[in-house]
Protein backbone atom coordinates (compact mmCIF):
# COMPACT_ATOMS: atom_id res chain seq x y z
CA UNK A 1 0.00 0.00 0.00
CA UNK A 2 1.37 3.14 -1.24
CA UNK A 3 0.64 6.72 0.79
CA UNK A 4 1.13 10.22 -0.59
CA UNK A 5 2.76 12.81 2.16
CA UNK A 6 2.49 16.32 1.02
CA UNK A 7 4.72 18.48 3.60
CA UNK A 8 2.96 21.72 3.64
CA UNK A 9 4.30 23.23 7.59
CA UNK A 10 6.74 25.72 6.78
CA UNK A 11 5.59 29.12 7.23
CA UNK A 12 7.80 30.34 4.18
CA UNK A 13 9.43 32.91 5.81
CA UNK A 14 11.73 33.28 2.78
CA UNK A 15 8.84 34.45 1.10
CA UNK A 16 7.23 36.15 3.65
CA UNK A 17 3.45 35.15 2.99
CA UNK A 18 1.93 31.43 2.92
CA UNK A 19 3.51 29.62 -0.12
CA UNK A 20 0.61 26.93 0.55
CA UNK A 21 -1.58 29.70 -0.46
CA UNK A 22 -0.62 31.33 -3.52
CA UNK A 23 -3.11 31.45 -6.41
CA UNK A 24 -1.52 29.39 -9.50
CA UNK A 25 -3.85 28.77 -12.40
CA UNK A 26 -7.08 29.31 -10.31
CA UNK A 27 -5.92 27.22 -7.71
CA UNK A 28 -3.55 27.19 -4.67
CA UNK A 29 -0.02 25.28 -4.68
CA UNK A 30 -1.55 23.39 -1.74
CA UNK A 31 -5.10 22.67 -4.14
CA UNK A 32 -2.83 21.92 -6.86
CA UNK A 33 -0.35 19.28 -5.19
CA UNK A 34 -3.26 17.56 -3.35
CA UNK A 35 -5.26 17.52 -7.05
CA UNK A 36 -2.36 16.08 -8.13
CA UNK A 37 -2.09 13.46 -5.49
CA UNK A 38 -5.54 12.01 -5.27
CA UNK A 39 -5.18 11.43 -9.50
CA UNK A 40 -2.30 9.10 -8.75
CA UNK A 41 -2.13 5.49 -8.50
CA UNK A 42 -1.58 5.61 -4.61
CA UNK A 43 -3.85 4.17 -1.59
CA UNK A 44 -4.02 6.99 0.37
CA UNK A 45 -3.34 10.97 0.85
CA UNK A 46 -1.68 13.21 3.59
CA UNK A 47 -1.62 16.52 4.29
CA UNK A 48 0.89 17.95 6.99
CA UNK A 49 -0.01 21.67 8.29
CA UNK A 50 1.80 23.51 10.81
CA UNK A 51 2.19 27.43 10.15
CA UNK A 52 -0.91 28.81 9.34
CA UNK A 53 -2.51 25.43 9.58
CA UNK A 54 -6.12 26.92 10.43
CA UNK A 55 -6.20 28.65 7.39
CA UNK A 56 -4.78 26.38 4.87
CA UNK A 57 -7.10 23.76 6.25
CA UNK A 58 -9.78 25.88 4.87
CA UNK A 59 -8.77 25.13 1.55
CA UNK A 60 -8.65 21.40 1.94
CA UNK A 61 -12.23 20.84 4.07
CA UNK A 62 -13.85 18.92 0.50
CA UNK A 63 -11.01 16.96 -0.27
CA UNK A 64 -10.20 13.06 0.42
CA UNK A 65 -6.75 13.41 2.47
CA UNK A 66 -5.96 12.88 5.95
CA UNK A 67 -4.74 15.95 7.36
CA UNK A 68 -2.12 16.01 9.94
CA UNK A 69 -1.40 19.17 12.42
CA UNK A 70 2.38 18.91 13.07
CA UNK A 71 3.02 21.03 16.29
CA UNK A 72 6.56 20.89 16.31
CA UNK A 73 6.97 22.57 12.82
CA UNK A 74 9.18 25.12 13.79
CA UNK A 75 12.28 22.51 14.02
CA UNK A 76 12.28 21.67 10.33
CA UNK A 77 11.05 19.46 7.61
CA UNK A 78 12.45 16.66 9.38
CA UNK A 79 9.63 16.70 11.75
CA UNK A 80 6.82 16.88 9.47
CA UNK A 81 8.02 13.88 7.65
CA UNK A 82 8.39 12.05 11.02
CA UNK A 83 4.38 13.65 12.06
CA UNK A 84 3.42 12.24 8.41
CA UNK A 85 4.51 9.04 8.58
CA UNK A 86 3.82 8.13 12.20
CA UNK A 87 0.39 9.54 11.87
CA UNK A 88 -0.20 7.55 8.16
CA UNK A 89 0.94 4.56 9.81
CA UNK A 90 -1.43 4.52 12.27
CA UNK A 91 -3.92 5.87 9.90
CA UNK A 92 -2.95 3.09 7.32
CA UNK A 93 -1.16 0.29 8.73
CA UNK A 94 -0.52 -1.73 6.18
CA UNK A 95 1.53 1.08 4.50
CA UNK A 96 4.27 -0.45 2.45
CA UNK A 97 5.98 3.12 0.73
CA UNK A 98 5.23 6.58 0.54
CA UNK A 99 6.02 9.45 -1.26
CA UNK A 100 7.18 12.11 -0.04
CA UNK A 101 5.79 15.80 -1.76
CA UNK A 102 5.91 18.99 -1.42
CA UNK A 103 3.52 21.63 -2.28
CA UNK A 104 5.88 24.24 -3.36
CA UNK A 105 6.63 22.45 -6.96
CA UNK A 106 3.70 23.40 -9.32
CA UNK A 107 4.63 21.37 -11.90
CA UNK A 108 4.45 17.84 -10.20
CA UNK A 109 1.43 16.03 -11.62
CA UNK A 110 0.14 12.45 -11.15
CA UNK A 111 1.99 11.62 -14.17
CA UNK A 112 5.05 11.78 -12.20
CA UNK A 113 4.03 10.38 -9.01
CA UNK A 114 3.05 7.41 -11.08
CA UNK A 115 6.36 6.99 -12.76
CA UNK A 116 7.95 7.22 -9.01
CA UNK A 117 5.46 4.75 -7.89
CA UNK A 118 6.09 2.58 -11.12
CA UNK A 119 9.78 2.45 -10.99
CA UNK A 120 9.75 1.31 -7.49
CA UNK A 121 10.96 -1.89 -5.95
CA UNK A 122 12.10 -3.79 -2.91
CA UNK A 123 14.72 -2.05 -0.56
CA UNK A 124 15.21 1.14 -3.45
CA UNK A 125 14.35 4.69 -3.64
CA UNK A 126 12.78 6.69 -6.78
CA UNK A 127 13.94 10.05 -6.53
CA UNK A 128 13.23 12.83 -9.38
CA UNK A 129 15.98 14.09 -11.08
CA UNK A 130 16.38 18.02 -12.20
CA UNK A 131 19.21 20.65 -12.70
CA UNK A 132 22.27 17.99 -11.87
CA UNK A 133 20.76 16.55 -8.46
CA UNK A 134 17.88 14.79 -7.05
CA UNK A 135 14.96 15.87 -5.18
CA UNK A 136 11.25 15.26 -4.13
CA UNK A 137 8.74 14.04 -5.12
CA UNK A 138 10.65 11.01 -4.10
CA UNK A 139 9.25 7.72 -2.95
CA UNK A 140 10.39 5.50 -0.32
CA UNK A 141 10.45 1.86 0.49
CA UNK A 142 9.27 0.64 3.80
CA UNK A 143 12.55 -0.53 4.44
CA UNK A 144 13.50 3.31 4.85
CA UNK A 145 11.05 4.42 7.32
CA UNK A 146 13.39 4.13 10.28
CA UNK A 147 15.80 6.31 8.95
CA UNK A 148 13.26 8.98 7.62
CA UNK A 149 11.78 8.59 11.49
CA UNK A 150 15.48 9.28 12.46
CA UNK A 151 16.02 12.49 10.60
CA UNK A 152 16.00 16.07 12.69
CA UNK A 153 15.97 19.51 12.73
CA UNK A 154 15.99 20.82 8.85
CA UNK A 155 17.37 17.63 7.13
CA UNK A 156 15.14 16.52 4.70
CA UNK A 157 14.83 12.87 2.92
CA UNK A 158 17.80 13.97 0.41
CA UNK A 159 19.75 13.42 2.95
CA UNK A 160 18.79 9.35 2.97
CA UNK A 161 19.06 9.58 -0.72
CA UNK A 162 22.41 11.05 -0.72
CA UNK A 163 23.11 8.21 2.35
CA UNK A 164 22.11 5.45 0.23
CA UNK A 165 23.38 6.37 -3.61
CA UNK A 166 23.38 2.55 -4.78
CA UNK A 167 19.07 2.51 -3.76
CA UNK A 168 18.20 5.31 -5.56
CA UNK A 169 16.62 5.04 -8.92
CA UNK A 170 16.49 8.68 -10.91
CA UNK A 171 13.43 9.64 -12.91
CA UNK A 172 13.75 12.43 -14.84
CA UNK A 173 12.02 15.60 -14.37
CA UNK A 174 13.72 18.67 -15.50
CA UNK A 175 10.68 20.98 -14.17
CA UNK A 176 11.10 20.17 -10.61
CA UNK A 177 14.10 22.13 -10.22
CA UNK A 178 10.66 25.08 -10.06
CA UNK A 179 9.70 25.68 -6.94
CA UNK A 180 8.44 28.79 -5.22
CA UNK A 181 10.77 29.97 -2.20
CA UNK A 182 10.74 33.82 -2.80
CA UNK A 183 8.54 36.59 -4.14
CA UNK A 184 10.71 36.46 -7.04
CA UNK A 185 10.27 32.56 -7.77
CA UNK A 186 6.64 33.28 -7.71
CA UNK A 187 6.27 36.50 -10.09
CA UNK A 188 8.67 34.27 -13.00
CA UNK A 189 5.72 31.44 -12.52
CA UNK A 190 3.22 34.04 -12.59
CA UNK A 191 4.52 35.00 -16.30
């Protein structure tokens, strides 16, 4: 059983306004990345708020995900992926991967997740591939759970990836090197 974690807790301060909640094509990054979520080939679909949780949660009241409140946001991505997948499990507990999202890349569509999902096998990770490294949306064997439990503060799950070179399995996808971290970022998508 496959699970989709979006990670949607920062409170962008980079940008200085809710990222979650920018208007992209009619819809927010948040609306958009769930969309594009509950159109692929997964089993189930997590949300995890922090900053400015009450009102993103507005956006997401019609929609088919689990949402998760992580209270210890402030310490880093690390701890929503831990809040995701500890709350999944018990939500789902037959989960046998996830992947891990973020709602900051507009581009990512199902079509992607689904290659991710597709590619993936026993013991390996399928990580998306853009501008010379590798990134989310990234899925995750079972078998790596422990160590994405294990991470802290601001590491994220590149940090497994980079950990574990000869499990990861690259999919191409040169427009995830677009995501929105600064006022700047977000008037160039706006074009």
């Amino acid at each position: 059983m496959t699970g989709i974690i979006i990670l949607a807790a920062g409170s962008s301060s980079r940008l200085g306004t809710a990222k979650q909640a920018l208007l992209y094509r009619g819809q927010t990054l948040l609306q958009r990345a769930i969309q594009s979520a509950l159109a692929a080939d997964c089993d189930t679909v997590a949300v995890v708020l922090g900053a400015n949780a009450e009102a993103l949660q507005l956006t997401i009241v019609d929609e088919s995900v689990h949402v998760f409140l992580n209270d210890g946001w402030e310490e880093g991505m690390a701890s929503s992926i831990r809040c995701g997948i500890n709350e999944l499990q018990k939500t789902a507990p037959q989960l046998t991967s996830i992947v891990l999202m973020l709602c900051d890349q507009p581009y990512v569509d199902a079509s992607i997740i689904n290659q991710l999902i597709q590619k993936a096998s026993p013991n390996k990770i399928v990580a998306s591939a853009y501008n010379g490294t590798i990134g989310p949306p990234a899925f995750f064997d079972h078998s790596f759970f422990p160590q994405l439990l294990s991470l802290s503060g601001h590491e994220g799950a590149k940090k497994i990836m980079l950990d574990h070179p000869d499990a990861v399995i690259e999919i191409p996808f040169p427009l995830g090197a677009i995501d929105i971290d600064t006022m700047a970022d977000y008037d160039q998508l706006s074009n």
